[in-house]
Protein backbone atom coordinates (compact mmCIF):
# COMPACT_ATOMS: atom_id res chain seq x y z
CA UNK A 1 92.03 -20.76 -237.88
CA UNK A 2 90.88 -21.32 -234.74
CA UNK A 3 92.37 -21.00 -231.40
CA UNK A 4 92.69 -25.09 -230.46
CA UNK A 5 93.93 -25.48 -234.11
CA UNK A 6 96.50 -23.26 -234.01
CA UNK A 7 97.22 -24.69 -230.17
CA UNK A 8 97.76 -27.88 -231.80
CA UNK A 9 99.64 -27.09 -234.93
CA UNK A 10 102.10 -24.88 -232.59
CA UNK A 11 102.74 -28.09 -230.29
CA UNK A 12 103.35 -30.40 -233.33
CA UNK A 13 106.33 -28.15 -234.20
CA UNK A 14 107.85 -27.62 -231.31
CA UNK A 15 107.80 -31.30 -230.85
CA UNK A 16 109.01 -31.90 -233.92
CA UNK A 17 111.93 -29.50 -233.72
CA UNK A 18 113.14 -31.30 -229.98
CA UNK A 19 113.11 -34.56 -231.95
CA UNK A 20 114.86 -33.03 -234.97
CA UNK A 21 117.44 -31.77 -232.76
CA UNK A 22 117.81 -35.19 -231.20
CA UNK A 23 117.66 -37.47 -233.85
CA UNK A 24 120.87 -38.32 -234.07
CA UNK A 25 121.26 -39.59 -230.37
CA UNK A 26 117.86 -41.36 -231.35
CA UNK A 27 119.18 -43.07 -233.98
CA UNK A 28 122.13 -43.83 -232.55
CA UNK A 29 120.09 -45.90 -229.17
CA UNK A 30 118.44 -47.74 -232.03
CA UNK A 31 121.22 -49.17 -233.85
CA UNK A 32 122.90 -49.60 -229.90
CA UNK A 33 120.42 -52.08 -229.39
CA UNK A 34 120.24 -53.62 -232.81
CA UNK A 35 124.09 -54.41 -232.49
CA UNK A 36 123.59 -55.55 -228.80
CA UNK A 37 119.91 -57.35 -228.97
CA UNK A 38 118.77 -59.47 -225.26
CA UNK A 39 116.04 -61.22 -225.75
CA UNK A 40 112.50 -61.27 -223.35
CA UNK A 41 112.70 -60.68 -219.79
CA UNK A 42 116.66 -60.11 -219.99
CA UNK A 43 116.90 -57.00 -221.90
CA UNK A 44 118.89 -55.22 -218.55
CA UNK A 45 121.28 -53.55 -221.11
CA UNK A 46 118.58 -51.92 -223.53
CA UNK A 47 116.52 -51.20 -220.73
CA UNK A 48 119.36 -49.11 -218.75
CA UNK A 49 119.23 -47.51 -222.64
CA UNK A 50 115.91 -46.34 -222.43
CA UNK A 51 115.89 -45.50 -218.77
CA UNK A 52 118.93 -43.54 -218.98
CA UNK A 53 117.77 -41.02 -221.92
CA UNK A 54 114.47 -40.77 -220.05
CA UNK A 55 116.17 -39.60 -217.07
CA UNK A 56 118.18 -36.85 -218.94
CA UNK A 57 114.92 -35.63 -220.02
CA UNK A 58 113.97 -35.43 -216.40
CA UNK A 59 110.99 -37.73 -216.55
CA UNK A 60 112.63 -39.67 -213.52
CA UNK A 61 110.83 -43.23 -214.73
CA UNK A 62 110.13 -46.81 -213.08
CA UNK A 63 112.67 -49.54 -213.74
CA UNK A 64 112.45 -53.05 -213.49
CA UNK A 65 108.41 -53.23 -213.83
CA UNK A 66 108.07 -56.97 -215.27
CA UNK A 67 112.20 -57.64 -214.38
CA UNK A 68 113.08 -55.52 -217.27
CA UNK A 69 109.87 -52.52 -218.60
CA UNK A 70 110.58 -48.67 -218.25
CA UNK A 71 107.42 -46.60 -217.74
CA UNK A 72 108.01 -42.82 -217.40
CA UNK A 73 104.83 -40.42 -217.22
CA UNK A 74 104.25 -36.57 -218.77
CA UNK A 75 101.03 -34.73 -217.15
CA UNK A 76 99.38 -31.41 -217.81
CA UNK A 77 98.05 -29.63 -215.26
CA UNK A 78 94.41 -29.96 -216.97
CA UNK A 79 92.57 -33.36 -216.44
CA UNK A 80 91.97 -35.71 -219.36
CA UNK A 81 92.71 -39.24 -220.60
CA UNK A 82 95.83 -40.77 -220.44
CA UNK A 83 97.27 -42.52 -223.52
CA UNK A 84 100.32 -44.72 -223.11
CA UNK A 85 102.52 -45.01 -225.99
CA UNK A 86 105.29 -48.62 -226.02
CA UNK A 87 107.75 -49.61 -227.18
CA UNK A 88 109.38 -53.52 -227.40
CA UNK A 89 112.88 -53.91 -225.49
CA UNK A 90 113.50 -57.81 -226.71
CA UNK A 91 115.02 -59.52 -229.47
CA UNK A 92 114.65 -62.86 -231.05
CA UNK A 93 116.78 -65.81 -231.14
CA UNK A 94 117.84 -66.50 -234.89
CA UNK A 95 121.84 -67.04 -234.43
CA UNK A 96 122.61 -67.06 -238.57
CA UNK A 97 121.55 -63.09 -238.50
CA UNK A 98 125.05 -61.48 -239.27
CA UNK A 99 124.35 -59.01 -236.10
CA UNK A 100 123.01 -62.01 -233.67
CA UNK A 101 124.84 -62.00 -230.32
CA UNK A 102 127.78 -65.03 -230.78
CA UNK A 103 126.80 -66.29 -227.05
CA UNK A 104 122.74 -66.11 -227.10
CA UNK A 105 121.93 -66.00 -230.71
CA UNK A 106 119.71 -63.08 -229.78
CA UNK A 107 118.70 -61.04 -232.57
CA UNK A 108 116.98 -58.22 -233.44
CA UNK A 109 114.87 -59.61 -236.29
CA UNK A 110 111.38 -58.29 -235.95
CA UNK A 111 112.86 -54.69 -235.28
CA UNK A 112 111.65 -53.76 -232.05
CA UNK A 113 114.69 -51.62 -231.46
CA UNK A 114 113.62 -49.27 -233.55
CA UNK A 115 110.14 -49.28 -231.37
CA UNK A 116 112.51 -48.12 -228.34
CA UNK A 117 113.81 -45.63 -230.78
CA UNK A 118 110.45 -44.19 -232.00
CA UNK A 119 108.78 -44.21 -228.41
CA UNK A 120 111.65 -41.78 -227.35
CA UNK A 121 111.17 -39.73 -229.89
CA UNK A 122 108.00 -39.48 -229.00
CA UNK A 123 108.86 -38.72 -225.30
CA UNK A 124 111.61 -36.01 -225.92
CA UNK A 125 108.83 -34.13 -228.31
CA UNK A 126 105.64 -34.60 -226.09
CA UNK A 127 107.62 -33.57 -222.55
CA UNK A 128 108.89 -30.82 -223.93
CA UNK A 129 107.03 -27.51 -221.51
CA UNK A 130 105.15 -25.86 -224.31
CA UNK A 131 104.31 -29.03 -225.97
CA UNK A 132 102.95 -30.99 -222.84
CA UNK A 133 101.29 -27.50 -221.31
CA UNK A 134 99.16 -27.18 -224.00
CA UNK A 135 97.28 -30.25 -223.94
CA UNK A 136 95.20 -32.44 -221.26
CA UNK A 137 95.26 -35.40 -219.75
CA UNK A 138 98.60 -37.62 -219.11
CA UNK A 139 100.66 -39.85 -221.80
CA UNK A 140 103.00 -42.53 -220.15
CA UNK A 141 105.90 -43.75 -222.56
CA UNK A 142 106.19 -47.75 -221.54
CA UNK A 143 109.64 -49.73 -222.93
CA UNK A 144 107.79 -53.23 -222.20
CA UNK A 145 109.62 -56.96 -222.31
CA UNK A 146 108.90 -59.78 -223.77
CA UNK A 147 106.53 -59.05 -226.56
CA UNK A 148 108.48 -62.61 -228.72
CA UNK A 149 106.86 -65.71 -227.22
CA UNK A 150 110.05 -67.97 -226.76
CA UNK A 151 112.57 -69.28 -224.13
CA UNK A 152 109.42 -71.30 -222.79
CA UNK A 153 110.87 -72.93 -220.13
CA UNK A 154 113.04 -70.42 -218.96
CA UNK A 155 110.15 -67.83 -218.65
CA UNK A 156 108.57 -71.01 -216.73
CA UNK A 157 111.19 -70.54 -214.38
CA UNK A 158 110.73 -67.35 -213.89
CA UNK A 159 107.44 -67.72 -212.76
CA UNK A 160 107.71 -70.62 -211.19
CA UNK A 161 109.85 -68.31 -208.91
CA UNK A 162 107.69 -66.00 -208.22
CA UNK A 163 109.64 -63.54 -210.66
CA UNK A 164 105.93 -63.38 -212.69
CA UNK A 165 103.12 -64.53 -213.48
CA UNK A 166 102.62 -64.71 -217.43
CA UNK A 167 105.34 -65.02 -219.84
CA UNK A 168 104.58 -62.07 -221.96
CA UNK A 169 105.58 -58.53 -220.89
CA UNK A 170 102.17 -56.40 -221.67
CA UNK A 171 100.36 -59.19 -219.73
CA UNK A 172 102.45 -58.58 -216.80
CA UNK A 173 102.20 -55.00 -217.24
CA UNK A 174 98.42 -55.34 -217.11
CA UNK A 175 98.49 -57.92 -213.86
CA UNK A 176 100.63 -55.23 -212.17
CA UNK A 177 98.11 -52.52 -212.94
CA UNK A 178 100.05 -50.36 -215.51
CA UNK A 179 97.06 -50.35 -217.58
CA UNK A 180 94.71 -49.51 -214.78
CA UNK A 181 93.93 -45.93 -215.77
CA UNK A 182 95.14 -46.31 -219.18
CA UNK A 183 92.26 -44.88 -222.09
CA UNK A 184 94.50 -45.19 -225.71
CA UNK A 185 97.39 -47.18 -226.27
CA UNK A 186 99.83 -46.67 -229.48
CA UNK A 187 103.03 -48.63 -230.58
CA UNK A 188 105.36 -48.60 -234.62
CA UNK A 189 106.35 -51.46 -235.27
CA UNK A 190 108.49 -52.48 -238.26
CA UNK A 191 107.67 -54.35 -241.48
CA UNK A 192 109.99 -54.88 -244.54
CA UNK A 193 108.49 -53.65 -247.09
CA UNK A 194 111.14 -51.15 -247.97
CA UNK A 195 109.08 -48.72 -248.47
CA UNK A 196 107.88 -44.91 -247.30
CA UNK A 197 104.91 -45.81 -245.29
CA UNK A 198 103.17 -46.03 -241.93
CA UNK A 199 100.27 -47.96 -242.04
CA UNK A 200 98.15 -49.08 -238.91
CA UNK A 201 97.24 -52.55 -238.29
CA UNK A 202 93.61 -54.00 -238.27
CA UNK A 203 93.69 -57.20 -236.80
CA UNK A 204 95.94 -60.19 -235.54
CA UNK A 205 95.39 -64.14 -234.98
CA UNK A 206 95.66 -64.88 -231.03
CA UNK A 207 97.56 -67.90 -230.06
CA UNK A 208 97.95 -70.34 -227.24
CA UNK A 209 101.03 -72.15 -226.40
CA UNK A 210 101.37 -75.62 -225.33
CA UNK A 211 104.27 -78.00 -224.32
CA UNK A 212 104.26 -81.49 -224.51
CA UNK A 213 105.75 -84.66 -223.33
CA UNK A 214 105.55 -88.22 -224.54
CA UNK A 215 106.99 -90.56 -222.32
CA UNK A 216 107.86 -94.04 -223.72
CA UNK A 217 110.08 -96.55 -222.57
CA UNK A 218 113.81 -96.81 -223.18
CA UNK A 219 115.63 -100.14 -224.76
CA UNK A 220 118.40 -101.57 -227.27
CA UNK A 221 117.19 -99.76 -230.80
CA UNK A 222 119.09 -102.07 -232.29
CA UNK A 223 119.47 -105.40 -229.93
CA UNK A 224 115.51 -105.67 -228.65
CA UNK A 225 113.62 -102.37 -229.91
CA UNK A 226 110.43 -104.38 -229.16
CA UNK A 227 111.08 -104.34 -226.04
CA UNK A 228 110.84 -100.16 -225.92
CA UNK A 229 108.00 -97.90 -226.31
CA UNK A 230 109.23 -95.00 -228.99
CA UNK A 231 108.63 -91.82 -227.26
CA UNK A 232 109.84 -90.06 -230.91
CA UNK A 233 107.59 -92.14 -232.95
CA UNK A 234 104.62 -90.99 -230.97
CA UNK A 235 105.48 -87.37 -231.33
CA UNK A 236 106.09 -87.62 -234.99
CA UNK A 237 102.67 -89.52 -235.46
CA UNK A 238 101.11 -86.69 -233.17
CA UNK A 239 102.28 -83.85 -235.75
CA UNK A 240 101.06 -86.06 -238.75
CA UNK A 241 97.52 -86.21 -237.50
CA UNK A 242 97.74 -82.13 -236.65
CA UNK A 243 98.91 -81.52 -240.40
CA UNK A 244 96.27 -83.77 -241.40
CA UNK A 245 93.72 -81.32 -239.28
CA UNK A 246 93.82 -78.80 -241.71
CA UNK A 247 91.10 -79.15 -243.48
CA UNK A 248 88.91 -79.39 -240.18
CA UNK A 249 89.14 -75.25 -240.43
CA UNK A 250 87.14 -72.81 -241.60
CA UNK A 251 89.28 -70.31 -243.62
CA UNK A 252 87.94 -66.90 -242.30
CA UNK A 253 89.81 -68.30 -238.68
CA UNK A 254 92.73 -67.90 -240.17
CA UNK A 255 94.10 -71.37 -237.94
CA UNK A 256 98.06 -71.91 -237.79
CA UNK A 257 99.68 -74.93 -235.95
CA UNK A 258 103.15 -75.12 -235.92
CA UNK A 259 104.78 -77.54 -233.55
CA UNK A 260 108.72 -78.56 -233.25
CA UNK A 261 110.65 -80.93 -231.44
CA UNK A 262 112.66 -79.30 -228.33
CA UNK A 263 114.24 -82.95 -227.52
CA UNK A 264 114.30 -85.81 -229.90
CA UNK A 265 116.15 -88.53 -227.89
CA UNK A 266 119.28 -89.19 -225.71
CA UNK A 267 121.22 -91.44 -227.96
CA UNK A 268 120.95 -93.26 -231.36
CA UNK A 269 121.26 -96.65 -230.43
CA UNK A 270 118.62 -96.14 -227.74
CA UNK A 271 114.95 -96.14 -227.66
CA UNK A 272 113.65 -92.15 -227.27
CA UNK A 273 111.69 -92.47 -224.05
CA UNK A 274 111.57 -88.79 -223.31
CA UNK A 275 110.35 -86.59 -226.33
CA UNK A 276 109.39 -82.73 -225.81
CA UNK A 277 107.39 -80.65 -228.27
CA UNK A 278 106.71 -76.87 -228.19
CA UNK A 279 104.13 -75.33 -230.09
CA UNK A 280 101.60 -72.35 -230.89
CA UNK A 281 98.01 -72.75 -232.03
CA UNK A 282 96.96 -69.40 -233.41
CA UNK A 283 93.13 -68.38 -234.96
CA UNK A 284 91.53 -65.23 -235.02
CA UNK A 285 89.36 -65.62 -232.89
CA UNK A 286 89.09 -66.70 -228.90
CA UNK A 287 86.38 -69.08 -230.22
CA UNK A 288 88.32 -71.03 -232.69
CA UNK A 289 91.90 -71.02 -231.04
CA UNK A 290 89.40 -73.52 -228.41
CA UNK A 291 87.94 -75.59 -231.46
CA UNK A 292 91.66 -75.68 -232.53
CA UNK A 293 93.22 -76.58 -229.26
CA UNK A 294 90.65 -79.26 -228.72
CA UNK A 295 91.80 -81.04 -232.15
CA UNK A 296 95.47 -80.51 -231.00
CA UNK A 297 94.99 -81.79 -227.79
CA UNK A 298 92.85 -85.57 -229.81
CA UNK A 299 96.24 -85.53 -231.61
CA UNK A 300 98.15 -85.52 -229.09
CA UNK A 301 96.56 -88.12 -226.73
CA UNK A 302 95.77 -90.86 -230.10
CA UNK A 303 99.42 -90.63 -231.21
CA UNK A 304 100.32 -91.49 -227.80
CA UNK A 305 97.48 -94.48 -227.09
CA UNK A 306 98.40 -95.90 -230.94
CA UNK A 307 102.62 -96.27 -229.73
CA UNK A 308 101.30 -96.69 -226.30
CA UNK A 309 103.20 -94.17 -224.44
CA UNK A 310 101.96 -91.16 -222.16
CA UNK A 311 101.72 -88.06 -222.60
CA UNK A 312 101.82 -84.52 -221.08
CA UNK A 313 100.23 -81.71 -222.46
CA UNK A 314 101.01 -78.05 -220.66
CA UNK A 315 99.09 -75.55 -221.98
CA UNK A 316 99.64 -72.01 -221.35
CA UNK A 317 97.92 -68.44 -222.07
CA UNK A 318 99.55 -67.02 -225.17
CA UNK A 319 98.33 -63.48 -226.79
CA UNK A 320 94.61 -62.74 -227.43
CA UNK A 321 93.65 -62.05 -231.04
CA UNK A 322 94.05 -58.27 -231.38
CA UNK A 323 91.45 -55.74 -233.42
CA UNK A 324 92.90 -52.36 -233.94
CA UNK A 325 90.61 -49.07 -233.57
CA UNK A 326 89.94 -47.79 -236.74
CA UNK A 327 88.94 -44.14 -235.14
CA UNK A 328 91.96 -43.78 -233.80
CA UNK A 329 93.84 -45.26 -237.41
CA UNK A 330 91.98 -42.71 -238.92
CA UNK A 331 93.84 -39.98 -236.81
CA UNK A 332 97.40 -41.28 -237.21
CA UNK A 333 96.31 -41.26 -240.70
CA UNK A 334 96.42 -37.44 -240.51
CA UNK A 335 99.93 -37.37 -239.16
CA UNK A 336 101.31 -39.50 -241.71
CA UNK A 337 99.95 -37.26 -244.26
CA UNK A 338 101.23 -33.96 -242.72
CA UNK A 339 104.65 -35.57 -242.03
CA UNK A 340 105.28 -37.55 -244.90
CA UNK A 341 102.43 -37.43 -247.50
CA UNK A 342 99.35 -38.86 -248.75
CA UNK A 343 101.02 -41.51 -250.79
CA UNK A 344 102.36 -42.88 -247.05
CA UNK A 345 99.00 -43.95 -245.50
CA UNK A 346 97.24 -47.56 -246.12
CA UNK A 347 96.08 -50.19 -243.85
CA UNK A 348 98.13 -53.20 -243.12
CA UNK A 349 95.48 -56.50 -243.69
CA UNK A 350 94.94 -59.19 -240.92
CA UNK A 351 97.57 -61.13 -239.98
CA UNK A 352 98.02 -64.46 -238.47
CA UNK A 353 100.89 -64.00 -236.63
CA UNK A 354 100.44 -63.11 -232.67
CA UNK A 355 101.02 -60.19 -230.48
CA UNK A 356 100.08 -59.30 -227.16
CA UNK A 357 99.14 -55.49 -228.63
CA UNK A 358 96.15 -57.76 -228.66
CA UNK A 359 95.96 -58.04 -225.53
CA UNK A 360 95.48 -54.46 -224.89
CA UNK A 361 93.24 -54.59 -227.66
CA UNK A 362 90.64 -56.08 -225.46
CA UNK A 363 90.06 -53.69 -222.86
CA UNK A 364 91.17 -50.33 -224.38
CA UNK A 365 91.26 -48.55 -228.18
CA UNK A 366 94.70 -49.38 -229.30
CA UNK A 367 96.72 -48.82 -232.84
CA UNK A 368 99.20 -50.78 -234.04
CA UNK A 369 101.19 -48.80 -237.34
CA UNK A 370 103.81 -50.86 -239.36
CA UNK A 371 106.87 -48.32 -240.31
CA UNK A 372 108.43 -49.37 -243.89
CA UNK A 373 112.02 -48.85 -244.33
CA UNK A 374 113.18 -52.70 -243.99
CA UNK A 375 114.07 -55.83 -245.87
CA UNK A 376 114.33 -58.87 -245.49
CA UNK A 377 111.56 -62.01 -243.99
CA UNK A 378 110.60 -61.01 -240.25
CA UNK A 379 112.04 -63.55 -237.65
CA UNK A 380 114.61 -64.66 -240.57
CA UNK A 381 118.39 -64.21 -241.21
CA UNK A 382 117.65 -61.54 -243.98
CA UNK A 383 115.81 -58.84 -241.42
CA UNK A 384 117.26 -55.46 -241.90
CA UNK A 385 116.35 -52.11 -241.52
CA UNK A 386 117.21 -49.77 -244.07
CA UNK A 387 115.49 -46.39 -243.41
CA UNK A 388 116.48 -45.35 -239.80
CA UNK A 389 114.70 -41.75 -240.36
CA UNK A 390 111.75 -43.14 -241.05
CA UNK A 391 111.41 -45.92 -238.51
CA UNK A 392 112.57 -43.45 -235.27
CA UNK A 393 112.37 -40.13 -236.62
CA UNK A 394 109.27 -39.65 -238.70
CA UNK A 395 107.68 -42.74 -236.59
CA UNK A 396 108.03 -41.22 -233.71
CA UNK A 397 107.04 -37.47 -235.00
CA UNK A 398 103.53 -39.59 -236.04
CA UNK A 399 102.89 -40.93 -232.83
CA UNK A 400 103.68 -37.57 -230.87
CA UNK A 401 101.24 -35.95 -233.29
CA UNK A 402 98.57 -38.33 -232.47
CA UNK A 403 99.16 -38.04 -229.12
CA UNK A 404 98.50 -34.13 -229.50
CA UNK A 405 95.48 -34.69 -231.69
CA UNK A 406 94.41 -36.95 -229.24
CA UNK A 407 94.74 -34.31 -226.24
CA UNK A 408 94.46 -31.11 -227.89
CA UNK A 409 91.11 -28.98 -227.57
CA UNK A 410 90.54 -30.62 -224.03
CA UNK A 411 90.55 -34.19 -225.43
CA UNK A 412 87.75 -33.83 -227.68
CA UNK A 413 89.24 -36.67 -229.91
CA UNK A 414 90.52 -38.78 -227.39
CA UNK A 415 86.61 -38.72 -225.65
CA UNK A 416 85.23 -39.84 -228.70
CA UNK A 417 87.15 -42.88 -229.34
CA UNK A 418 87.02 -43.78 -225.73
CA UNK A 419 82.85 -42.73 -225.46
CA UNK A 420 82.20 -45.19 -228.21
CA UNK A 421 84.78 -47.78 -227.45
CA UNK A 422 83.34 -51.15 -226.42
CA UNK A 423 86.25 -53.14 -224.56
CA UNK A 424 85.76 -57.40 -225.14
CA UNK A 425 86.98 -57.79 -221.59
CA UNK A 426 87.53 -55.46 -218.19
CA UNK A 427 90.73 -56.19 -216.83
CA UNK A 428 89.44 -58.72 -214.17
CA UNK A 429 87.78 -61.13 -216.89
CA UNK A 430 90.94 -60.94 -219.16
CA UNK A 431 92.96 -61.91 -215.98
CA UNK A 432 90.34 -64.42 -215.31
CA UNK A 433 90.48 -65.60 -219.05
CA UNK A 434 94.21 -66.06 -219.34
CA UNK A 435 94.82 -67.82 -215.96
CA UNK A 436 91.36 -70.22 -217.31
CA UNK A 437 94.29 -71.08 -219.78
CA UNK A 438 96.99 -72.62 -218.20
CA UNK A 439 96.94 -76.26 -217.37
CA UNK A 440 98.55 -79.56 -217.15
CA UNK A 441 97.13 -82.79 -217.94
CA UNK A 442 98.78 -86.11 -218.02
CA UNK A 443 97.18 -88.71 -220.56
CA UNK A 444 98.33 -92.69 -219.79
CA UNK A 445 94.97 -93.70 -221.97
CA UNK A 446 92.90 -93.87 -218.65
């Protein structure tokens, strides 16, 4: 066996054995978090979580990057690339869950606390002396907000303030140059498929996000309804002519519209002159969310000129569509294997929900692994997870191992991946891109 080999399998298991001797505390920050979720852009409590445990492992990290992220930062004293490994902070808002919070309905339903839990896991084994020594380069251990693209129009506010500028919390960790000098980036997330596996990602549909208003004209609905202009009727026409869109798209793009009414009226027995929609338009490709958009948007303004009200259409940047580096799947691969066995390893097929992983996607390798161990429909009632080991513990052993495969043998690996990446975007055209997004335009039939 050679020297960097042995190097490498020495650092595995000493991290392992400081996350062994953890993982109880581990565990125990996950469930925290699952029994208290907040969520995006007001996880303070999980976030004083994370930053507290990273502080007792003397990693003295940022706080309150993006309101709520927590970046801390390992380096060797040997030069090499820097790989930053995240973790989600925020919850959803589904209040039927049995553990949602009673005031907020937040809910921890897509199972990112067990991403905080895993990315610790990973921090207490990699900053461990004879672990970190051992290896080149840097690897920065990022708790990010926001990843769940809700609470619209409070996010709004927040930037509207001056509090940010996108409403996602990667984005706003790239604006704020987090990513800067960034080479590999690795999250676990969870998937319910009750099972013993970690399987990376491939790809993900991107998605914009628009909100609309059709304004009408308010009257008697009962007395002299043909006297008003039905705000409601409009927006209901509006989602029958996206349904009836569908077969406009080709199937490889992988299109998803999904809109719902935010405000449906003021009062029965008056005309709805004020109407609000939300919705996402996801594809999997930057090409065909447009094509899709532009359909949207014809809906929109011929459900409004056939009732003959207005209508405003806010659109705003959502996630790009993300396209996971196999290279670097094919080295997490190995981890899974020596942690857990071959039978553990797969690929996880393209999906048409939306992340903004994807956004990283675009300007550096990034890997995206899905940790069995939970039941239950993502973003429903049922979410649970019902293998903690696997989801913190062994999830986060697989991710310190990459890191050290990654960083071992002066970052022979890590080099490669990054040699013969080819990034969609530098980080000034994806800023340029997403801002290209956002816009408001009023439509009266002029």
């Amino acid at each position: 066996m050679n020297d960097s080999k042995s190097i490498a399998i020495h650092a595995k298991n000493t991290a392992f054995n400081s996350i062994d001797a953890d993982s109880s505390t581990l565990i125990n920050i996950s469930k925290n978090i699952w029994n208290n979720p907040e969520s995006g852009f007001r996880e303070y409590r999980s976030s004083k979580l994370v930053s507290d445990y990273l502080n007792n492992l003397g990693l003295q990290p940022q706080v309150e990057i993006a309101l709520t992220g927590v970046v801390a930062k390992v380096k060797s004293s040997k030069p090499g690339p820097h790989i930053a490994i995240m973790g989600e902070l925020d919850s959803l808002i589904v209040p039927e869950h049995r553990k949602a919070d009673p005031a907020t309905g937040a809910a921890h339903v897509c199972g990112h606390n067990i991403q905080v839990g895993n990315l610790l896991a990973a921090a207490v084994g990699l900053s461990t002396p004879e672990v970190i020594d051992n290896l080149c380069g840097s690897i920065s251990f990022m708790a990010v907000p926001a990843e769940e693209y809700i609470e619209i129009e409070y996010r709004e506010q927040l930037r509207q303030s001056g509090k940010l500028e996108f409403l996602a919390g990667k984005q706003e960790f790239i604006r704020l140059g987090l990513l800067d000098d960034v080479d590999i980036a690795l999250l676990t997330h969870a998937s319910p498929t009750n099972s013993q596996t970690l399987m990376p990602g491939t790809s993900h549909n991107g998605m914009i996000a628009k909100k609309v208003r059709f304004r009408g004209r308010s009257a008697h609905a009962g007395g002299a309804p043909h006297l008003g202009v039905n705000a409601l009727n409009a927006a209901n026409l509006a989602m029958q002519g996206i349904a009836l869109l569908r077969e406009t798209f080709k199937d490889e793009d992988h299109v998803r519209v999904h809109p719902i009414i935010t405000r449906g009226g003021a009062a029965v027995s008056s005309v709805p002159a004020n109407v609000t929609m939300e919705m996402f338009i996801r594809a999997a490709t930057i090409t065909a969310m447009k094509d899709a958009e532009n359909k949207v948007d014809r809906a929109l303004k011929g459900a409004a000129m056939t009732i003959g009200a207005e209508v405003e259409i806010s659109t705003s940047p959502g996630y790009m569509p993300s396209l996971f580096n196999p290279e670097l799947s094919k080295i997490y691969d190995r981890s899974v294997t020596e942690i857990i066995g071959n039978d553990a390893t797969g690929r996880m097929p393209h999906r048409t929900s939306s992340t903004d992983m994807g956004d990283v996607s675009m300007l550096i390798p990034a890997m995206q692994s899905y940790a069995g161990g939970a039941s239950g429909r993502t973003h429903s009632d049922e979410f649970e997870i019902t293998d903690w080991n696997l989801n913190v513990i062994d999830a986060g052993k697989a991710l310190a191992s990459t890191a050290i495969d990654l960083l071992a043998d002066d970052g022979l690996e890590a080099k490669k991946i990054i040699e013969n990446f080819k990034h969609s975007l530098s980080i000034p055209e994806y800023l340029e891109t997403l801002r290209g997004f956002r816009r408001t335009e009023l439509w009266n039939g002029n």
